[in-house]
N, C-alpha and C. Protein backbone atom coordinates (compact mmCIF):
# COMPACT_ATOMS: atom_id res chain seq x y z
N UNK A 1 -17.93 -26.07 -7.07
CA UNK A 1 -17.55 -24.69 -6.91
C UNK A 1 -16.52 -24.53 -5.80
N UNK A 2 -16.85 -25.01 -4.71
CA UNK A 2 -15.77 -24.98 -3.67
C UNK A 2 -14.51 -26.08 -3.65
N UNK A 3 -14.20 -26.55 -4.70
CA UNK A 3 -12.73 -27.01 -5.19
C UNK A 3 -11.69 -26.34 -5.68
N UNK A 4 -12.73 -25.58 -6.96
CA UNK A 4 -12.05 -24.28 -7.38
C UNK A 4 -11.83 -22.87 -6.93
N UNK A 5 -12.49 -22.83 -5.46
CA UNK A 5 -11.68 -21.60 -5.27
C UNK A 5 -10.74 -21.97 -3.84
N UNK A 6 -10.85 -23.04 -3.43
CA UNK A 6 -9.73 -23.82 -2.97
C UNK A 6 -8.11 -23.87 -3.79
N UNK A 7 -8.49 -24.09 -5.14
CA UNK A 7 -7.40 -24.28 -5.89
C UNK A 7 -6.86 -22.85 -5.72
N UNK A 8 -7.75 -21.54 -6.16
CA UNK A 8 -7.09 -20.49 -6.50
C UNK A 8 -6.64 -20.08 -5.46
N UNK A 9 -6.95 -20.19 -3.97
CA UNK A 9 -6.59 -20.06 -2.92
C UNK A 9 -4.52 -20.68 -2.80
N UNK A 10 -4.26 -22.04 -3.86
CA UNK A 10 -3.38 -22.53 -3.48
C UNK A 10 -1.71 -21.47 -3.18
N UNK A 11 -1.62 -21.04 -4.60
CA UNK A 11 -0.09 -20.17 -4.51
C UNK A 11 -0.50 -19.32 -3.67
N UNK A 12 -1.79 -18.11 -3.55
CA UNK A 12 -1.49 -17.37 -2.74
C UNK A 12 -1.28 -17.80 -1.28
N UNK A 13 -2.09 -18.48 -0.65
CA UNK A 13 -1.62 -18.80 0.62
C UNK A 13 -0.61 -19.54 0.75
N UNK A 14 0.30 -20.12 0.15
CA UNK A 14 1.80 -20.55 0.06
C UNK A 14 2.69 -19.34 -0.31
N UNK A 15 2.45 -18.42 -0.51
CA UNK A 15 3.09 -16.97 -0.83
C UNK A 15 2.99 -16.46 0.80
N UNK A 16 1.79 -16.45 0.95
CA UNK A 16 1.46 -15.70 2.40
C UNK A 16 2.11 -16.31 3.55
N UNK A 17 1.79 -18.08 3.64
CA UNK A 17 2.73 -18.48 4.67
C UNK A 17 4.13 -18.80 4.45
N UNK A 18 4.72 -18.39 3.08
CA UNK A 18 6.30 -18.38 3.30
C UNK A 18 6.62 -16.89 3.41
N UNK A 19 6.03 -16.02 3.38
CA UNK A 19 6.05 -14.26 3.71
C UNK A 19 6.13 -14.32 5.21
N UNK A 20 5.03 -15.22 6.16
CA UNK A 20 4.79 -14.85 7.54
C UNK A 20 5.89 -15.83 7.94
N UNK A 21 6.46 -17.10 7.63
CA UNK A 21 7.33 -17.85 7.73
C UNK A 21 8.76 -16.99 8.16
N UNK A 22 9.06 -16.43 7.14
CA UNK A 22 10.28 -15.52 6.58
C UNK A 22 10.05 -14.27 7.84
N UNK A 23 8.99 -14.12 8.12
CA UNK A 23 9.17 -12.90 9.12
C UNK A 23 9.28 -13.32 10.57
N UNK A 24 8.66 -14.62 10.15
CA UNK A 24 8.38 -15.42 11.99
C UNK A 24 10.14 -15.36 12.71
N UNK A 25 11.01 -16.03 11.38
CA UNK A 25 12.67 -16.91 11.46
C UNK A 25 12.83 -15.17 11.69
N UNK A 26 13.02 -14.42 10.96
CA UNK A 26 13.60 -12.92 11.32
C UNK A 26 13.36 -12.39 12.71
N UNK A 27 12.44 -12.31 12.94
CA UNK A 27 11.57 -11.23 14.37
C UNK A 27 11.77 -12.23 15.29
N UNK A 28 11.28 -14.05 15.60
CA UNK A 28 11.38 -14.81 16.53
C UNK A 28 10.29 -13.94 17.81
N UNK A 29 8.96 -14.36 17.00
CA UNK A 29 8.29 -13.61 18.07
C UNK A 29 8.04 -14.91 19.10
N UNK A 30 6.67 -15.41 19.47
CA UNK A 30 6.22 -15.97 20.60
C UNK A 30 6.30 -17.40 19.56
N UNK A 31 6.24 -18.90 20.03
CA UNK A 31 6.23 -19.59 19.18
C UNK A 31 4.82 -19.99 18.91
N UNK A 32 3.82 -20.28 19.33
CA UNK A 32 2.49 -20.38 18.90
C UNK A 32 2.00 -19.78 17.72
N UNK A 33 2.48 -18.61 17.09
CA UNK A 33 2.27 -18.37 16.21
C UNK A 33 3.29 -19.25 14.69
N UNK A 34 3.62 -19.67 15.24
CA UNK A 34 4.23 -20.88 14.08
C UNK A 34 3.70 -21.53 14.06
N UNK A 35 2.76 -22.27 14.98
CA UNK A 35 2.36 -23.04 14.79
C UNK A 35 0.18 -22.68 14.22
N UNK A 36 0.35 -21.36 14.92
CA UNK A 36 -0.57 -21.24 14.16
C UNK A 36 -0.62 -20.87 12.08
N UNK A 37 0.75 -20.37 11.94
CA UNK A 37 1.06 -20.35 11.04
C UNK A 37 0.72 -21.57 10.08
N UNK A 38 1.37 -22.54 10.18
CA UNK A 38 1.72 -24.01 9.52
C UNK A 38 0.12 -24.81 9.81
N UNK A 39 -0.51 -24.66 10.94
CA UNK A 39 -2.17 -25.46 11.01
C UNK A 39 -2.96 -24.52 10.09
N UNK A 40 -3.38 -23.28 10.37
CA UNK A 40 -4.38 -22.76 9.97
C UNK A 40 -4.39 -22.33 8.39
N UNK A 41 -2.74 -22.38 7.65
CA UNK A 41 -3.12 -22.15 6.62
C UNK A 41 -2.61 -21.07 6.26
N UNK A 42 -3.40 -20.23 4.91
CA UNK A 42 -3.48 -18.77 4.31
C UNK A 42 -3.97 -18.12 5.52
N UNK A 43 -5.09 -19.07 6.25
CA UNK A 43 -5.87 -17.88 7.05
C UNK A 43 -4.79 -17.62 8.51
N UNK A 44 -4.33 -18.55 8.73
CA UNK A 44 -4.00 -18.30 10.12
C UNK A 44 -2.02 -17.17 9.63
N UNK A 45 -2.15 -17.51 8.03
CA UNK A 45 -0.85 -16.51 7.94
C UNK A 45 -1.60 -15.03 7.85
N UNK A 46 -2.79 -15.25 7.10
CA UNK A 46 -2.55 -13.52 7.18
C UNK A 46 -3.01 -12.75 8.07
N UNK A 47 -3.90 -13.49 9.79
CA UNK A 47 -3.73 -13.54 11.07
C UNK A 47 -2.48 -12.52 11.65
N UNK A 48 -1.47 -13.53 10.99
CA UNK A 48 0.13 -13.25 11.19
C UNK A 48 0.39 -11.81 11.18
N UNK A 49 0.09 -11.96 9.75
CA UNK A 49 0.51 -10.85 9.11
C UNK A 49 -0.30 -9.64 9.36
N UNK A 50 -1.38 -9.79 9.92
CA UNK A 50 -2.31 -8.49 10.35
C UNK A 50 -1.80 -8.40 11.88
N UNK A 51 -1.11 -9.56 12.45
CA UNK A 51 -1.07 -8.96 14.24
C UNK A 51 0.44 -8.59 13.79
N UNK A 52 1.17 -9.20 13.91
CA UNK A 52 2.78 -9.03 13.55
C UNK A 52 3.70 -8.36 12.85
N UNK A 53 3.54 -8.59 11.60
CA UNK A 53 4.10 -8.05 10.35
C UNK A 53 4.19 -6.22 9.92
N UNK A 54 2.20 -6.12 9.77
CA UNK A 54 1.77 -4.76 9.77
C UNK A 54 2.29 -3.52 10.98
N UNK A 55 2.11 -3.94 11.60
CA UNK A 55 2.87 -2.92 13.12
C UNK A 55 4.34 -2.87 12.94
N UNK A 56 4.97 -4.02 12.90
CA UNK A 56 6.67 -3.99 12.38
C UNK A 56 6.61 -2.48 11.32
N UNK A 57 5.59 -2.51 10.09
CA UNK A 57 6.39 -1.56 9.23
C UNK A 57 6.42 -0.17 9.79
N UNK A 58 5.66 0.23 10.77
CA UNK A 58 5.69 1.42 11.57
C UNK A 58 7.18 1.42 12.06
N UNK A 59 7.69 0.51 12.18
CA UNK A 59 9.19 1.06 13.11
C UNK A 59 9.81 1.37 12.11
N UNK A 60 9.64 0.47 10.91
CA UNK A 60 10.83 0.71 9.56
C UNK A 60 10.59 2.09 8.73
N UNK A 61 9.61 2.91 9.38
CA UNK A 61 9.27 4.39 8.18
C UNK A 61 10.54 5.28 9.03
N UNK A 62 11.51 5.02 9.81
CA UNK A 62 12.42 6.05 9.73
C UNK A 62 13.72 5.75 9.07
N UNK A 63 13.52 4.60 8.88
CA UNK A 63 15.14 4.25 8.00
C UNK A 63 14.80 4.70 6.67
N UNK A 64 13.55 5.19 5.99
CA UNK A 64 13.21 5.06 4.76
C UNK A 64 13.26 6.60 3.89
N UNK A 65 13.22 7.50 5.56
CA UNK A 65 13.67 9.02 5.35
C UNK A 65 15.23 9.15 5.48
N UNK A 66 15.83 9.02 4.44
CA UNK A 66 17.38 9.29 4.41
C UNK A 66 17.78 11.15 3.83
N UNK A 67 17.04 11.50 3.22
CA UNK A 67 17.20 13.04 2.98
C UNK A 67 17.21 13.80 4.20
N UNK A 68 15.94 13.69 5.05
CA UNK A 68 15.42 14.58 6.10
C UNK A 68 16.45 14.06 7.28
N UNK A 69 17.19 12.90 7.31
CA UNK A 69 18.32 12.25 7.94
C UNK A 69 19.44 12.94 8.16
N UNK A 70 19.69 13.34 6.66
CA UNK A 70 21.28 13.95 6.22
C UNK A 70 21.22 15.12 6.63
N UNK A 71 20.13 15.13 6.22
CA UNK A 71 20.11 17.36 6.44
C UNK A 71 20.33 17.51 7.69
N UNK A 72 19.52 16.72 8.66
CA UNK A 72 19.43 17.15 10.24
C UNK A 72 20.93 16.92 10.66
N UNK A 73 21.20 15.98 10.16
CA UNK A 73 23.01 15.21 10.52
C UNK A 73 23.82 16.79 10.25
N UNK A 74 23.86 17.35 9.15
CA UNK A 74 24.02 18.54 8.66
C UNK A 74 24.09 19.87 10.05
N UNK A 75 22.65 19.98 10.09
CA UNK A 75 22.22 20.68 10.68
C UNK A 75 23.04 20.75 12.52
N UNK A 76 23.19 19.30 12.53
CA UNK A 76 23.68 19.25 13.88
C UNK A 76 25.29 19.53 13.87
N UNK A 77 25.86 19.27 13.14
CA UNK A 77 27.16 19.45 13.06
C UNK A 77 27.36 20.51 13.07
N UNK A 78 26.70 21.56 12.28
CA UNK A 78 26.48 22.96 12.49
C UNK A 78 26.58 23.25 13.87
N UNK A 79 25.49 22.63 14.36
CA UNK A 79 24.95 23.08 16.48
C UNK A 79 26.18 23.16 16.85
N UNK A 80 26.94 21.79 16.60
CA UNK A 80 27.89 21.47 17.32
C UNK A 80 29.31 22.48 17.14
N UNK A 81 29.16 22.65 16.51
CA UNK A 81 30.50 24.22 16.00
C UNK A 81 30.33 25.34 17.32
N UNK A 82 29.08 25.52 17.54
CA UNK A 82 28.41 26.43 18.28
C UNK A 82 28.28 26.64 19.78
N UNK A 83 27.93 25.26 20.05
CA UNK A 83 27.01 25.12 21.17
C UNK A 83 27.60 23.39 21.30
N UNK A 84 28.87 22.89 21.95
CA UNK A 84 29.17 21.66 21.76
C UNK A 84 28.78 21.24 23.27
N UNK A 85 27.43 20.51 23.08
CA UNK A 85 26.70 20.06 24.52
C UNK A 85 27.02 18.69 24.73
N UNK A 86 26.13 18.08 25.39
CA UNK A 86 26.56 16.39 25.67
C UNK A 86 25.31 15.93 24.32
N UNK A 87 23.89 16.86 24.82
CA UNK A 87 23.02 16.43 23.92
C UNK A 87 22.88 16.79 22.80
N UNK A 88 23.58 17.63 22.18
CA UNK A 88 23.83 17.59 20.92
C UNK A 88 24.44 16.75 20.39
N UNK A 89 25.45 16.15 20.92
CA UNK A 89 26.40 14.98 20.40
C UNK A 89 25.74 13.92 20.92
N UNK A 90 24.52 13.92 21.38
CA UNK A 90 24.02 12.22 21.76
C UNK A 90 22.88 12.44 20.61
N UNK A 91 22.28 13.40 20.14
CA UNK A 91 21.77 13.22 19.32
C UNK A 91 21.67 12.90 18.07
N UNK A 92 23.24 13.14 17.59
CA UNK A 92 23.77 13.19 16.50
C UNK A 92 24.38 11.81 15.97
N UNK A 93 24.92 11.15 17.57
CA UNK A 93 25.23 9.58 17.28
C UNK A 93 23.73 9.15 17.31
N UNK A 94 22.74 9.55 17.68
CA UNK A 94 21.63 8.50 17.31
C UNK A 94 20.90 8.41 15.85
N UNK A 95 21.59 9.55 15.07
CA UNK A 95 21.36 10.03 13.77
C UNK A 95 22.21 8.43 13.01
C-alpha cells in the first residue's frame, strides 16, 4: 500500500518542487530554503509554498485591478486641471 501512494505522490510533488523552484530563481529569497526545497521533497516544497509563495500573491492583487486603476488615473487628471499640487502629481506617477 505504501508504494502506491508514493507513486501517486510522484508528478505531483515534481510539479510542486519545480513551481517552488521557479519561484525560489524569481524572488531569491534566503538560500536554505533551496535546499530545503530539493531534501525534503513535495513536503518541504509545499512548506515553500505555504511560507513564501502564498503571502507573495497578496502584493500581486493590485496589478490585477486595472479598471479601478484607469478610472482613478482618470479621476486624477481631472484633480490636476484643478488643484495642480505636488501630491496630486506624486500620486498619479505612482498610478
Amino acid at each position: 500500500m505504501i508504494p502506491m501512494l508514493s507513486h501517486g505522490f510522484t508528478w505531483w510533488g515534481m510539479l510542486l518542487q519545480g513551481v517552488a523552484i521557479l519561484h525560489f530563481i524569481r524572488r531569491r529569497p534566503d538560500t536554505y530554503w533551496l535546499y530545503i526545497i530539493i531534501i525534503a521533497g513535495w513536503l518541504g516544497a509545499l512548506v515553500y509554498i505555504g511560507a513564501e509563495v502564498i503571502p507573495d500573491l497578496g502584493l500581486m492583487q493590485g496589478s490585477f485591478q486595472a479598471f479601478p486603476r484607469r478610472r482613478r488615473i482618470r479621476e486624477l487628471q481631472a484633480l490636476i486641471l484643478d488643484n495642480p499640487s505636488a501630491g496630486n502629481y506624486e500620486e498619479l506617477a505612482g498610478l
